[in-house]
Structures are given as structure tokens and as C-alpha cells.
N, C-alpha and C. Protein backbone atom coordinates (compact mmCIF):
# COMPACT_ATOMS: atom_id res chain seq x y z
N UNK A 1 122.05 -212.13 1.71
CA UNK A 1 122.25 -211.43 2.98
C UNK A 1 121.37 -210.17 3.02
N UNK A 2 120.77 -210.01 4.19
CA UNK A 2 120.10 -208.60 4.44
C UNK A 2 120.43 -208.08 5.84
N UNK A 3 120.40 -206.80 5.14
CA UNK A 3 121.11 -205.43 5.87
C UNK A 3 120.39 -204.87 6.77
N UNK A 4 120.52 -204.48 8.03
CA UNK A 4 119.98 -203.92 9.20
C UNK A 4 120.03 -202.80 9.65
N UNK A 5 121.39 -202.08 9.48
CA UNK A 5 122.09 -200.75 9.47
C UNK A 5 120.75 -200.24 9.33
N UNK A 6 119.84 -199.72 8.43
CA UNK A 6 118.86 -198.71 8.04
C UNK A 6 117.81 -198.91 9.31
N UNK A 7 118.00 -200.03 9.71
CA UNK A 7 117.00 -199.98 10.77
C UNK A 7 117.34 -199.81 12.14
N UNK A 8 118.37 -199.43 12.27
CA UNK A 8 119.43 -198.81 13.71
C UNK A 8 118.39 -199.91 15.11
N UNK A 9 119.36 -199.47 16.26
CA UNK A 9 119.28 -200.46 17.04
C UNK A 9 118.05 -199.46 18.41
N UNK A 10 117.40 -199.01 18.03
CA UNK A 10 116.23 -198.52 19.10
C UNK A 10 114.82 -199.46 18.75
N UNK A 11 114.85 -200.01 20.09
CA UNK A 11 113.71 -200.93 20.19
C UNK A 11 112.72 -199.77 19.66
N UNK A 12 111.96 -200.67 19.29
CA UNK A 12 110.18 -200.67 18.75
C UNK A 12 110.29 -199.91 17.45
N UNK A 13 111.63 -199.82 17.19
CA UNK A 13 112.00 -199.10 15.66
C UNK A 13 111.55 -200.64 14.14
N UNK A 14 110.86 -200.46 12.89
CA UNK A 14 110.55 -200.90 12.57
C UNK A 14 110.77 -200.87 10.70
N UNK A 15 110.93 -201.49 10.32
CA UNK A 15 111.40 -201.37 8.87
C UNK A 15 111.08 -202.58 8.18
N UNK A 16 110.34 -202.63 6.95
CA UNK A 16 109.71 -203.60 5.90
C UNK A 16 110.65 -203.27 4.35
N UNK A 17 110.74 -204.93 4.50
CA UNK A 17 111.74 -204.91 3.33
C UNK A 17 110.49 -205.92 2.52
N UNK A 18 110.66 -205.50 0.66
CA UNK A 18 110.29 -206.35 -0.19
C UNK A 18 111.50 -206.91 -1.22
N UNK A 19 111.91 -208.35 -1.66
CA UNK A 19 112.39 -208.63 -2.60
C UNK A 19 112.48 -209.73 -3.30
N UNK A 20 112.71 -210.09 -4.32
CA UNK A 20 112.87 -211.03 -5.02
C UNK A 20 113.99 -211.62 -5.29
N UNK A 21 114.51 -213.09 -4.75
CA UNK A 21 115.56 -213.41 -4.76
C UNK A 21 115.52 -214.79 -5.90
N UNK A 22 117.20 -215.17 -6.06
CA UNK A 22 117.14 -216.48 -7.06
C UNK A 22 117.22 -217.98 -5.87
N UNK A 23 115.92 -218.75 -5.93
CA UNK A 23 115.74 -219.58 -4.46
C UNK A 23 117.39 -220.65 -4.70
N UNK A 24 117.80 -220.68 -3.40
CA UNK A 24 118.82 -221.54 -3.35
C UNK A 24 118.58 -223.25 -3.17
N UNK A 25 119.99 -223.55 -3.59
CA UNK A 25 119.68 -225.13 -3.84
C UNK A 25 119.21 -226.01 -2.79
N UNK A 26 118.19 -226.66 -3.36
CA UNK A 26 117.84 -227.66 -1.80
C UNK A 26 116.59 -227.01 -1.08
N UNK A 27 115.88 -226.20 -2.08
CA UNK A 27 114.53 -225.49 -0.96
C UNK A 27 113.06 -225.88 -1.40
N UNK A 28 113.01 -226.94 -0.18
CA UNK A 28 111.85 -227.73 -0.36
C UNK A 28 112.47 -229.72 0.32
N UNK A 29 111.59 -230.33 0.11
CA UNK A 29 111.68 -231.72 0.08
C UNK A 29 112.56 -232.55 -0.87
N UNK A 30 113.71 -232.91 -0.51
CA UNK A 30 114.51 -233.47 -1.68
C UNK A 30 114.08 -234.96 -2.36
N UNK A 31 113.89 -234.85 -3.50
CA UNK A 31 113.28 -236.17 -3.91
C UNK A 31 111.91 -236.12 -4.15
N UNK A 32 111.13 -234.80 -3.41
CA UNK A 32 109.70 -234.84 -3.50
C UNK A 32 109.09 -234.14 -4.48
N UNK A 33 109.78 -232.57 -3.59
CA UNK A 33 109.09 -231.56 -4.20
C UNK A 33 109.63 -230.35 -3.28
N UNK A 34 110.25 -229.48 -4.67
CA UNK A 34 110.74 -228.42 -3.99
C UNK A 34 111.09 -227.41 -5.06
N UNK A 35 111.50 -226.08 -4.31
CA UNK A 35 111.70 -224.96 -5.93
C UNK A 35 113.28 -225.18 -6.54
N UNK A 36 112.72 -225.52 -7.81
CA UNK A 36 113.55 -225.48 -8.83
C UNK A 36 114.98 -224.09 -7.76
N UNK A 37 116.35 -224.36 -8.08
CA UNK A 37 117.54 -224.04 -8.14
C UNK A 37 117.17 -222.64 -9.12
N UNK A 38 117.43 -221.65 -8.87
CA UNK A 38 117.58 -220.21 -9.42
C UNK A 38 116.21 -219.44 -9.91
N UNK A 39 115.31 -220.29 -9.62
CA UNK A 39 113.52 -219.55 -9.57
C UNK A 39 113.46 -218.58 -8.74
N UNK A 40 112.87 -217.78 -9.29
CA UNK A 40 112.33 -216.26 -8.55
C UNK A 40 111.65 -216.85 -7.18
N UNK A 41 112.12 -216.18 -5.94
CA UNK A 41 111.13 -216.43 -4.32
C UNK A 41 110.87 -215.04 -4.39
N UNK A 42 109.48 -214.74 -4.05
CA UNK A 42 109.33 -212.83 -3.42
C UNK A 42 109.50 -213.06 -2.27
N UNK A 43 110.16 -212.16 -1.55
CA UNK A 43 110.32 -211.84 -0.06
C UNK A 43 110.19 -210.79 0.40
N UNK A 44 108.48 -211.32 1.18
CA UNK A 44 108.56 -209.72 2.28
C UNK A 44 108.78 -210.11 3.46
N UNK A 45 109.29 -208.83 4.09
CA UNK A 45 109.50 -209.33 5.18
C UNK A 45 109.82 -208.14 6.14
N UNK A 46 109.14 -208.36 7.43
CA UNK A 46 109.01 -207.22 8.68
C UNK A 46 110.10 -207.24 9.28
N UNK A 47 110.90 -206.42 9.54
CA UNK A 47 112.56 -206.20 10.76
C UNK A 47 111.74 -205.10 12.12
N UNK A 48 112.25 -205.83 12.84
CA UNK A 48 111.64 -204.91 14.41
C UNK A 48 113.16 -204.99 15.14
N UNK A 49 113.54 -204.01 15.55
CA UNK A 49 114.39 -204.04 16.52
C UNK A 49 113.77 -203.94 18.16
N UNK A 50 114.53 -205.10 18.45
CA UNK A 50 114.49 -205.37 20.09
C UNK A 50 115.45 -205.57 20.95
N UNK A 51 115.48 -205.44 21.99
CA UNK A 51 116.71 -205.62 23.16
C UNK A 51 117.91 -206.21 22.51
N UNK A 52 117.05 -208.13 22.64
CA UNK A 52 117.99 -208.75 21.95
C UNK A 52 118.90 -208.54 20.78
N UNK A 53 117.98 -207.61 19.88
CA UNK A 53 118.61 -207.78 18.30
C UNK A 53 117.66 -207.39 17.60
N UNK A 54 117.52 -208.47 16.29
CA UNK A 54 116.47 -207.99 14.94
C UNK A 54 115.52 -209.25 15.17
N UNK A 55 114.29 -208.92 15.03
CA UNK A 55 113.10 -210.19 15.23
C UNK A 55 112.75 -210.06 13.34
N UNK A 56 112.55 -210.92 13.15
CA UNK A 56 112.70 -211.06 11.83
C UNK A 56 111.50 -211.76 11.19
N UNK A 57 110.38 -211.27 11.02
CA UNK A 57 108.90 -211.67 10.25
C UNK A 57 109.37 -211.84 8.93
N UNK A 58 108.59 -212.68 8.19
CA UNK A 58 108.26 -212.72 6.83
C UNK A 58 107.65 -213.79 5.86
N UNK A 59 107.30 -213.45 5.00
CA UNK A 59 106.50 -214.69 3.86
C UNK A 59 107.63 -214.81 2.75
N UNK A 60 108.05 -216.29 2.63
CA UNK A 60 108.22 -216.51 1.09
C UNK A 60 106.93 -216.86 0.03
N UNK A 61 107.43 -216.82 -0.89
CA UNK A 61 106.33 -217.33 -2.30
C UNK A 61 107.47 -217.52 -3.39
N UNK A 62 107.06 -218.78 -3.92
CA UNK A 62 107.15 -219.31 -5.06
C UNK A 62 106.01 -220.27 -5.36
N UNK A 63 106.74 -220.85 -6.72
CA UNK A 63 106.20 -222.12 -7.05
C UNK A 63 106.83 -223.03 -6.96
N UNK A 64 106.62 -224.40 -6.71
CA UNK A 64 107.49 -225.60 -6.14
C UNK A 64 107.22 -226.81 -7.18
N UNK A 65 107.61 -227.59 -7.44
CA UNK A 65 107.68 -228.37 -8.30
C UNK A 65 108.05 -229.94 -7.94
N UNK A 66 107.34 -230.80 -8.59
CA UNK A 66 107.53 -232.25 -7.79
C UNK A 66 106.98 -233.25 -8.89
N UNK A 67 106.48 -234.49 -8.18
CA UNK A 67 105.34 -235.37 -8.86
C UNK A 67 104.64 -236.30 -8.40
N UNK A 68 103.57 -236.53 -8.32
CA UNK A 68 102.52 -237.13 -7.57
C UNK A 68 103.33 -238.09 -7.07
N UNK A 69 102.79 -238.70 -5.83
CA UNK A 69 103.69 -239.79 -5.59
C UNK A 69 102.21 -240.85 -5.84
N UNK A 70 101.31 -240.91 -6.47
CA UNK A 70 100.23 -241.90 -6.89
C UNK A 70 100.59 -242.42 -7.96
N UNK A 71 100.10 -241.17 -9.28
CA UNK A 71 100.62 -241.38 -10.75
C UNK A 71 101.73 -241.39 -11.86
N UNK A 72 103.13 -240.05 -10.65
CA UNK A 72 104.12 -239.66 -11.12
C UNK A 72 103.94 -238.76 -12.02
N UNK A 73 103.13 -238.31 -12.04
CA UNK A 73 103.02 -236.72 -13.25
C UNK A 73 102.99 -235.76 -12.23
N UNK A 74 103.92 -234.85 -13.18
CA UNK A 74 104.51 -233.63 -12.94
C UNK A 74 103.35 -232.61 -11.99
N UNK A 75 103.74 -232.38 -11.09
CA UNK A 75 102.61 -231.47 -10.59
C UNK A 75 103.69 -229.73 -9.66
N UNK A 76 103.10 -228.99 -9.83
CA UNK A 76 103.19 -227.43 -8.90
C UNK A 76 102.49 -227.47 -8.12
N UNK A 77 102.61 -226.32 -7.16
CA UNK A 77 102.28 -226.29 -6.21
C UNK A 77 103.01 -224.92 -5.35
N UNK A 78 102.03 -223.89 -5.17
CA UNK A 78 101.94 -222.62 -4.95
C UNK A 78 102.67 -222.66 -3.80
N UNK A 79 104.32 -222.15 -3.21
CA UNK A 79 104.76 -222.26 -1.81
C UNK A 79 104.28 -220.89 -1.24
N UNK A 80 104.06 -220.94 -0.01
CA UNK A 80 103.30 -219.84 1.00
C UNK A 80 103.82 -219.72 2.16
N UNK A 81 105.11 -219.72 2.58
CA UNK A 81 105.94 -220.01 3.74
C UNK A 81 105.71 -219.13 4.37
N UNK A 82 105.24 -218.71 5.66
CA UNK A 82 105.82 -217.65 6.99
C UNK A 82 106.61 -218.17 7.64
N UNK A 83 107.27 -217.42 8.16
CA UNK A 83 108.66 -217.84 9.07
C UNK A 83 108.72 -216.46 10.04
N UNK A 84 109.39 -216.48 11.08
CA UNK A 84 109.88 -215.87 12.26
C UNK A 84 111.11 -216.34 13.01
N UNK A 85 112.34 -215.35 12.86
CA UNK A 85 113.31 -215.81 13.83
C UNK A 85 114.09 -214.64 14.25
N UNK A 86 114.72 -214.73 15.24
CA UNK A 86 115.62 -213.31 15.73
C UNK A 86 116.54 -213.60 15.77
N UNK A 87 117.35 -212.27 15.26
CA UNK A 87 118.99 -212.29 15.20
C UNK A 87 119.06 -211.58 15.98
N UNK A 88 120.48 -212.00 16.67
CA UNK A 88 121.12 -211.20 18.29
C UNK A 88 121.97 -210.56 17.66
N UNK A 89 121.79 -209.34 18.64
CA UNK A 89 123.08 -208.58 18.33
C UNK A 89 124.30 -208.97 18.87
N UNK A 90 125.64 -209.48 18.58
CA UNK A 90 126.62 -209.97 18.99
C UNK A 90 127.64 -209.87 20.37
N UNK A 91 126.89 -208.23 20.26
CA UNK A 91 127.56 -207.60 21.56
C UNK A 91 126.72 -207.83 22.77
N UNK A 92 125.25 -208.62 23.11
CA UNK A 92 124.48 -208.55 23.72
C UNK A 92 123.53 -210.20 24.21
N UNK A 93 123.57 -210.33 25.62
CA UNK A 93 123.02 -211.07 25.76
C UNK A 93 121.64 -211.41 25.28
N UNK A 94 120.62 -212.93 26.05
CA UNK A 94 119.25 -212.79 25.92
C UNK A 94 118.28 -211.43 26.42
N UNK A 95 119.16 -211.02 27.02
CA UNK A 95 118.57 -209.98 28.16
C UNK A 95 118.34 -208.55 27.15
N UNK A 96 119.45 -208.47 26.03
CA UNK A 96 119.93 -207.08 26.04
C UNK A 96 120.76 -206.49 26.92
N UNK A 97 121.59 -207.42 27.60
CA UNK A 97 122.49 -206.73 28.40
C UNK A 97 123.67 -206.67 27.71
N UNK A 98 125.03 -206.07 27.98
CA UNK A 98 126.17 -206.44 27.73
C UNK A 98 126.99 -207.99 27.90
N UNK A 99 127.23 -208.66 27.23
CA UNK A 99 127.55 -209.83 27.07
C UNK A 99 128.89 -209.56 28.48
N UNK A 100 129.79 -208.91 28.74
CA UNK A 100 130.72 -208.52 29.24
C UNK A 100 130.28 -208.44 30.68
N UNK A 101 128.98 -208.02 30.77
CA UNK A 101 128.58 -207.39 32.49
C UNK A 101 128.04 -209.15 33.04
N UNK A 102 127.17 -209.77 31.63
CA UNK A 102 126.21 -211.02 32.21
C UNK A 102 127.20 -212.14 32.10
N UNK A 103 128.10 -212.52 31.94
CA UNK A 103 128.96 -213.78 31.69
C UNK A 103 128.71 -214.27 33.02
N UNK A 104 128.83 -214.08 34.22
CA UNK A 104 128.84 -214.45 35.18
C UNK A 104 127.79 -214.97 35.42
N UNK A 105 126.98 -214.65 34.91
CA UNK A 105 125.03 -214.52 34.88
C UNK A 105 124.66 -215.80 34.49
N UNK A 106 124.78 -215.91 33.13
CA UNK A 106 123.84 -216.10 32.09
C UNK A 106 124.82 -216.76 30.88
N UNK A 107 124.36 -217.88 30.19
CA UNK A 107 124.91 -218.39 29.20
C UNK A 107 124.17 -217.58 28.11
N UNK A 108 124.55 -217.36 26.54
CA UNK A 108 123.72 -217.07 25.44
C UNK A 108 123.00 -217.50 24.98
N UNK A 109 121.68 -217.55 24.79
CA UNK A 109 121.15 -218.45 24.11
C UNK A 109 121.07 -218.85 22.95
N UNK A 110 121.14 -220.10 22.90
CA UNK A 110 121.37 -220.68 21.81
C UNK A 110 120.89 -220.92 20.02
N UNK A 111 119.56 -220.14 21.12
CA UNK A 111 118.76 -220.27 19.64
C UNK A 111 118.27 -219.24 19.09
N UNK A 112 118.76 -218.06 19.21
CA UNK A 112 118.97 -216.75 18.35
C UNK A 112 120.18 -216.95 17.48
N UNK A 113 120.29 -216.47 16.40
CA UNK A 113 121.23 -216.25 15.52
C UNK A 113 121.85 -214.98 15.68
N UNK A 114 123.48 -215.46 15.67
CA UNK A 114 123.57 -213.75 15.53
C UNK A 114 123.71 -213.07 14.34
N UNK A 115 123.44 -211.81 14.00
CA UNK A 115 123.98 -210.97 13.35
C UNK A 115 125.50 -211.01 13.11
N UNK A 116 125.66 -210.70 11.79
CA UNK A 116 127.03 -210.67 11.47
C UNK A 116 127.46 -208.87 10.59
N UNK A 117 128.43 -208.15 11.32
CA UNK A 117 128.18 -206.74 11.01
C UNK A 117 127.15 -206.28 10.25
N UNK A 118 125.70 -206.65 11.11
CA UNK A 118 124.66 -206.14 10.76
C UNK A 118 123.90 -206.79 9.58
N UNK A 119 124.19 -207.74 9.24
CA UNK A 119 124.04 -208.74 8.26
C UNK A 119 123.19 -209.77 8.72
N UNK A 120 122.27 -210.53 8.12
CA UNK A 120 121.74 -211.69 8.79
C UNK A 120 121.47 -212.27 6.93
N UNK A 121 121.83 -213.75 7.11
CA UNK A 121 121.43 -214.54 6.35
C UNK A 121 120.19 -215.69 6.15
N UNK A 122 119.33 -215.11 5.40
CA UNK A 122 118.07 -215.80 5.52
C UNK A 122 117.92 -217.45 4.74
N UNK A 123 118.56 -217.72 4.45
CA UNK A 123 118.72 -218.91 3.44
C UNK A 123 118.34 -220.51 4.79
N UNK A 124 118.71 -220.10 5.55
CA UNK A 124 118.68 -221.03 6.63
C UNK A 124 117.38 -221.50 7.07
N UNK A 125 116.71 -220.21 6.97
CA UNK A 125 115.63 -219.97 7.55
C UNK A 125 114.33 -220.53 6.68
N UNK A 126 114.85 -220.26 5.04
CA UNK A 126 114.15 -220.22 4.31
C UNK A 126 113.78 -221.61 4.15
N UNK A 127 114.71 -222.30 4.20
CA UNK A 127 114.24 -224.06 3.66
C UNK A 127 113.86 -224.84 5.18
N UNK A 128 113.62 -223.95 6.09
CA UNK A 128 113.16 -224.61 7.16
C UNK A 128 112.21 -224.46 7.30
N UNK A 129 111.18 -223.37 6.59
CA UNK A 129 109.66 -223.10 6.14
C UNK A 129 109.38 -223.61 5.09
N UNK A 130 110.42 -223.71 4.25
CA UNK A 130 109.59 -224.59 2.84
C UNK A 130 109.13 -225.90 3.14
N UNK A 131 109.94 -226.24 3.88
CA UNK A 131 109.86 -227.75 4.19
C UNK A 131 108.78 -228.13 5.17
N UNK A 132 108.53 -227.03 6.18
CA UNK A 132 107.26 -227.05 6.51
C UNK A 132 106.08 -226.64 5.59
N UNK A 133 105.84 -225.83 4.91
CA UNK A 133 104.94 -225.56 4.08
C UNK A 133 105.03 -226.07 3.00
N UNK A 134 105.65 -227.63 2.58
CA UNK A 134 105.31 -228.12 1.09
C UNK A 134 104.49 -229.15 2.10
N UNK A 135 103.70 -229.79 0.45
CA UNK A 135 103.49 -231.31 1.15
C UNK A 135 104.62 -232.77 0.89
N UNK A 136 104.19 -233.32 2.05
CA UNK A 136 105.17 -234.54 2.16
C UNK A 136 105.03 -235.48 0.93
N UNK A 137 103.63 -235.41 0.64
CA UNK A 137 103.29 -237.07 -0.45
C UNK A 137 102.27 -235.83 -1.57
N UNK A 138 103.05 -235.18 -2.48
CA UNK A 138 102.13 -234.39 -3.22
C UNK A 138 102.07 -235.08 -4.13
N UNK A 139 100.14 -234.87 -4.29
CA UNK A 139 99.50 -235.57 -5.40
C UNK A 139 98.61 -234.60 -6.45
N UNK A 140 98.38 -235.11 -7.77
CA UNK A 140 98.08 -234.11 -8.69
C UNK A 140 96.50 -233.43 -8.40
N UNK A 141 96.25 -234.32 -7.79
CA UNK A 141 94.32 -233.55 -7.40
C UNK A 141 93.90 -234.91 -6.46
N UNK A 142 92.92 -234.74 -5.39
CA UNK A 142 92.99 -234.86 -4.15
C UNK A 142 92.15 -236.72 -4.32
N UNK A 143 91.55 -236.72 -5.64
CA UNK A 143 91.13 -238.09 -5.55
C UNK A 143 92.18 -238.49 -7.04
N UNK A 144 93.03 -238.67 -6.99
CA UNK A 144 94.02 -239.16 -8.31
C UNK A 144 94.09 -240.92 -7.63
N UNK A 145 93.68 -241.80 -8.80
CA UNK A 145 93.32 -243.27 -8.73
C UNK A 145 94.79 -243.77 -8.80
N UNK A 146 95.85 -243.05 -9.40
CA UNK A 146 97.07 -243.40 -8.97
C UNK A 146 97.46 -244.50 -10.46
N UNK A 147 98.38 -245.60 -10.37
CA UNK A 147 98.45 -246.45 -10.77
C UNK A 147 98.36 -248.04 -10.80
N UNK A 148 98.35 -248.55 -11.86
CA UNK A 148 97.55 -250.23 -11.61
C UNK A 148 98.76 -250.52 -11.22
N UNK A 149 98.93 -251.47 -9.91
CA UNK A 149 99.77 -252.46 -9.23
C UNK A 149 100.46 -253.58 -10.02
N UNK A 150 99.31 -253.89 -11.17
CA UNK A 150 100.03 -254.91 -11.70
C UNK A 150 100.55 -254.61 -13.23
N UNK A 151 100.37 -253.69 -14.09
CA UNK A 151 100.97 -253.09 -15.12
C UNK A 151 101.03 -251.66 -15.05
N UNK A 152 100.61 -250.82 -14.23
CA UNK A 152 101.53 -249.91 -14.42
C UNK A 152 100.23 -248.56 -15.05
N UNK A 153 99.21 -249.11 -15.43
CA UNK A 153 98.30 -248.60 -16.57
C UNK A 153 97.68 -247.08 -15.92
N UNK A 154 97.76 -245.96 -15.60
CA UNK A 154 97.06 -244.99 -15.17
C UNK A 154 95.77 -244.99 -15.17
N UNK A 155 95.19 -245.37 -14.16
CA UNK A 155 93.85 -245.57 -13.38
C UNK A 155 93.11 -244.10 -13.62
N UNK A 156 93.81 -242.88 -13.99
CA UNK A 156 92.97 -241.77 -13.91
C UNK A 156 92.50 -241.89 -15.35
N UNK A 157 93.21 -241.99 -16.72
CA UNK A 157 92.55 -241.81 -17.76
C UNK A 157 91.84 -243.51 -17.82
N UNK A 158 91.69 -244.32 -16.98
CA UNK A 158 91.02 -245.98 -17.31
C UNK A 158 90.75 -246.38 -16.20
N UNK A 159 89.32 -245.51 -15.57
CA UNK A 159 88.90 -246.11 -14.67
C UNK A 159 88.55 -247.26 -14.31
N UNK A 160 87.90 -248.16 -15.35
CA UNK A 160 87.41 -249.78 -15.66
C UNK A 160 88.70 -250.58 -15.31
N UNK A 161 89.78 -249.96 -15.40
CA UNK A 161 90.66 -251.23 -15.51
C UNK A 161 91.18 -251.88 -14.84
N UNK A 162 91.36 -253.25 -14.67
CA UNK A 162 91.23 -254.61 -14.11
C UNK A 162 91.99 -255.51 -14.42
N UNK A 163 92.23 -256.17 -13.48
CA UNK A 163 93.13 -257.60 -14.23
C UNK A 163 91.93 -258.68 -13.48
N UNK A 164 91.81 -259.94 -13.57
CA UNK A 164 91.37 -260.94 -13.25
C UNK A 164 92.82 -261.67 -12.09
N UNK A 165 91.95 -261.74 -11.23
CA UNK A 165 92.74 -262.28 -10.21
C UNK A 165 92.12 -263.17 -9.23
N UNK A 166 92.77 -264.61 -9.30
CA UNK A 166 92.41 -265.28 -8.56
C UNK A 166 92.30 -265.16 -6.94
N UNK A 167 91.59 -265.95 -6.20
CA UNK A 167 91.41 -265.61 -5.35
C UNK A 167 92.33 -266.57 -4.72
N UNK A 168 93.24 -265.75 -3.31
CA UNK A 168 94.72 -265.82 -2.83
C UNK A 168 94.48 -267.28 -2.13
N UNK A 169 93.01 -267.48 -1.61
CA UNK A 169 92.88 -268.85 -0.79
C UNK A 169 92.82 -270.43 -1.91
N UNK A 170 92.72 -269.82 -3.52
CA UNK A 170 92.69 -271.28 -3.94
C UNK A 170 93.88 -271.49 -4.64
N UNK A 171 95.25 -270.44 -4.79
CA UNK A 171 96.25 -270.41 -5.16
C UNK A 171 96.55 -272.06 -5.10
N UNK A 172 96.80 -272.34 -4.04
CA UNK A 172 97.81 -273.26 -3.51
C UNK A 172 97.65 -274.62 -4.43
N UNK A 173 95.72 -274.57 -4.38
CA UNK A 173 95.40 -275.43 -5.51
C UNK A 173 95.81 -275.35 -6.71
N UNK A 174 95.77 -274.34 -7.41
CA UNK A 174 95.97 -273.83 -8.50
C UNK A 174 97.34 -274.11 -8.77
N UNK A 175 98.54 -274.51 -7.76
CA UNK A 175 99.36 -274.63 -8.08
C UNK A 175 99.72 -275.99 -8.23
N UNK A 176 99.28 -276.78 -7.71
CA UNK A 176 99.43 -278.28 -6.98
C UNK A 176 98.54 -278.84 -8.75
N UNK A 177 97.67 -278.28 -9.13
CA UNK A 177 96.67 -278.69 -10.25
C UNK A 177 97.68 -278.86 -11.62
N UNK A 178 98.40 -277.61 -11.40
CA UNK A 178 99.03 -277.37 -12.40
C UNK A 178 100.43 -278.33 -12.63
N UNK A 179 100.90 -278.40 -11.31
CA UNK A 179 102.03 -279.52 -11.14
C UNK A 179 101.72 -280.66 -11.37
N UNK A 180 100.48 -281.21 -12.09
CA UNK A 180 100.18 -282.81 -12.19
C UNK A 180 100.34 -282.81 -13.54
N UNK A 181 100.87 -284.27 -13.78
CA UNK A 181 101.38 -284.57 -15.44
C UNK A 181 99.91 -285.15 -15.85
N UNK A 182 99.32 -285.35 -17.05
CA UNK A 182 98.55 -286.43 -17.55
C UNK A 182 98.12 -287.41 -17.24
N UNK A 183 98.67 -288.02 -17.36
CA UNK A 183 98.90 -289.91 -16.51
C UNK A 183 98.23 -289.18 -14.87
N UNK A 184 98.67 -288.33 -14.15
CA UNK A 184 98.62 -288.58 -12.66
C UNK A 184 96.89 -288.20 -12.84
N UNK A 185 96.37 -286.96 -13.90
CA UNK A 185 95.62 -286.57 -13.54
C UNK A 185 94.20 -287.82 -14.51
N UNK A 186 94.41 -288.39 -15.37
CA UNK A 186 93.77 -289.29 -15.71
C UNK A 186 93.80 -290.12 -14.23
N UNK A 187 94.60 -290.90 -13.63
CA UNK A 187 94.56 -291.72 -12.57
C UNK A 187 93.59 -291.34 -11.71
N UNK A 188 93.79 -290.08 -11.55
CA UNK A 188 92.71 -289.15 -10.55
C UNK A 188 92.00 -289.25 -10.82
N UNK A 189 90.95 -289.02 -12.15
CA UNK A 189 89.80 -289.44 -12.64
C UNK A 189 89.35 -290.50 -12.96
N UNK A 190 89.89 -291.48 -12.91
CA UNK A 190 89.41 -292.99 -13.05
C UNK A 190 89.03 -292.92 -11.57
N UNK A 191 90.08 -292.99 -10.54
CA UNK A 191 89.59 -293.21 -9.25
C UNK A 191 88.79 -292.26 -8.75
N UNK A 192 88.45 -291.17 -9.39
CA UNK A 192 87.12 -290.62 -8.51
C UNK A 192 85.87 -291.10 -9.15
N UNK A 193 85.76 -291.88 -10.53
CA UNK A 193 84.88 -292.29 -11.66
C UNK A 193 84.53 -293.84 -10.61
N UNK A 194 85.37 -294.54 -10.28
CA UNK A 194 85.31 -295.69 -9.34
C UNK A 194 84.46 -295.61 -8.03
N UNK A 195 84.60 -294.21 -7.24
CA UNK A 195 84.20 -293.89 -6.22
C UNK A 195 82.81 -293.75 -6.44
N UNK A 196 82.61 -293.05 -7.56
CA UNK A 196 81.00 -292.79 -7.77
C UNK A 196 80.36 -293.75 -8.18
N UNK A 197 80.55 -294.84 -8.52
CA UNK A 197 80.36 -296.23 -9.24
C UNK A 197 79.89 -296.71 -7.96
N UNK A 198 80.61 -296.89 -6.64
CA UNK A 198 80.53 -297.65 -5.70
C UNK A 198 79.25 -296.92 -4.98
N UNK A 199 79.70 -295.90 -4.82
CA UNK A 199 78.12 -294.92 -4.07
C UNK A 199 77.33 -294.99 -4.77
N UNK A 200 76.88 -295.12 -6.00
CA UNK A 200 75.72 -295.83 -6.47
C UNK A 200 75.28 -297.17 -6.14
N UNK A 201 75.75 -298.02 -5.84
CA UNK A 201 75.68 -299.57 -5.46
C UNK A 201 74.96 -299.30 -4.11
């Protein structure tokens, strides 16, 4: 939670906070890549008082943590979040008016947060920038060959490597070839040995 009190409620009044917090659970991409549970975030961050309330600038930073989704090795990745959102003051419409005078007016809007005795909680805010500022499919370096499809073998330290693979159009043969017993496939060769016998004649 951060405190507002010091920055009293006269527009264009202005106050910069720096700190370092322990990042909360769940900040980043779950499953992907995101900061480790109790890692240091620095937080700066600009407070402006306005009509509405507190407009609320700032950058997170950490480091984020994940793994390629090519090779599966462990990779970081520097987080750089800006974010912007305003907290309302409770007693006060969009306007800055008295909530009491505009009811008749004006609904609240919805998408300011309010302040809570001068309190605003940034945690909300925070994993809604991480999540914009990680990547979706992070990979360890920008040409990573990933892994072989058919064993598994890491293509980055074995570039050469290969399997032999038939080609998908003579399968069918390949299968039909293989399904013949002895006897059928001798038969086969007598009668194509016959055929060529006759086209010679």
C-alpha cells in the first residue's frame, strides 16, 4: 500500500516516491514467464494530485524468469513495466465535484480506483503491466533452432542433425511392401519375370 496524505489534495501538487518492494505472487505470465514470488521490484513512481484524485505514473523493474518455449532452457529477462492509473478520491465524482451535489448528474466512473483513507494499492496494477511488458513465447536468443521433433536432440548445440525420412507420398507403399509374406512376394516376381519374357517375344 502507498500513502498519499504527504501529497495533500491541491491540484498540480506533485510528489515522487522511490521503492523496493518483495514482487507478489502471480506477476508476469503464468506457466511462461514471470518474477519469481518475493524478488526485489524497484518502484518509482510520480503521484500528481488532480480534481478527481491521485493520477498515478510509474516504472516497475525486475528480472523475470521463464523458459524458452523452443528449447526449454531456463532463460531471464529484464522486466521494464510503465503503468498509469488514477485513484479517486472517494468523496468525489469524475468531475471533482461532490459525489452528494452530482448523484442526480452523473454516475461514477468506473474505471478510476478509489482511494482507500488515502491509501491506494498498487499490486493490481502491477501484474497488469507485467503482463503487458513480458513476452508471450520467450525464447533464449532470437534465432534458437529449438528442438528435434523426432528425438528431442537440441538443434542449438547439433546443428547437422537429422533423421532420414521417407518421403510421406511413398508411405502407403512402404506399407503395403512390408505387409507381403514371401510366397506373395516371390509370386510377384515370377509374374513380373513372365511379363518381361512375353515383351521380349
Amino acid at each position: 500500500m502507498f500513502d498519499t496524505h504527504e501529497l495533500g489534495r491541491r491540484p498540480g501538487a506533485m510528489l515522487r516516491v522511490s521503492r523496493t518492494i518483495e514482487a507478489p505472487s502471480d506477476l508476469g505470465v503464468e506457466g511462461v514467464i514471470g518474477v519469481p514470488e518475493g524478488a526485489p521490484v524497484e518502484i518509482e513512481l510520480r503521484l500528481e494530485s488532480v480534481m478527481e484524485g491521485v493520477l498515478v505514473t510509474g516504472t516497475a523493474r525486475a528480472t523475470a524468469e521463464g523458459e524458452c518455449v523452443r528449447c526449454l532452457e531456463p532463460v531471464e529477462f529484464d522486466l521494464d513495466a510503465d503503468f498509469q492509473e488514477m485513484f479517486s478520491y472517494p468523496d468525489s465524482d469524475d468531475r471533482g465535484r461532490s459525489k452528494a451535489a452530482a448523484d442526480d448528474e452523473a454516475e461514477e466512473d468506473e474505471d478510476m480506483i478509489p482511494l482507500e483513507d488515502g491509501l491506494f494499492d498498487l499490486e493490481p496494477v502491477l501484474r497488469d503491466a507485467a503482463v503487458l511488458a513480458l513476452p508471450m513465447q520467450p525464447v533464449c536468443q532470437e534465432d534458437c533452432a529449438g528442438l528435434c521433433s523426432e528425438c528431442g536432440a537440441d538443434l542449438n548445440e547439433n546443428p547437422g542433425h537429422h533423421h532420414d525420412v521417407a518421403d510421406i507420398r511413398w508411405a502407403a507403399l512402404q506399407g503395403l511392401a512390408g505387409s507381403l509374406g514371401t510366397d506373395e512376394k516371390d509370386n510377384m516376381s515370377d509374374a513380373a519375370s513372365g511379363v518381361d519374357e512375353k515383351q521380349e517375344k
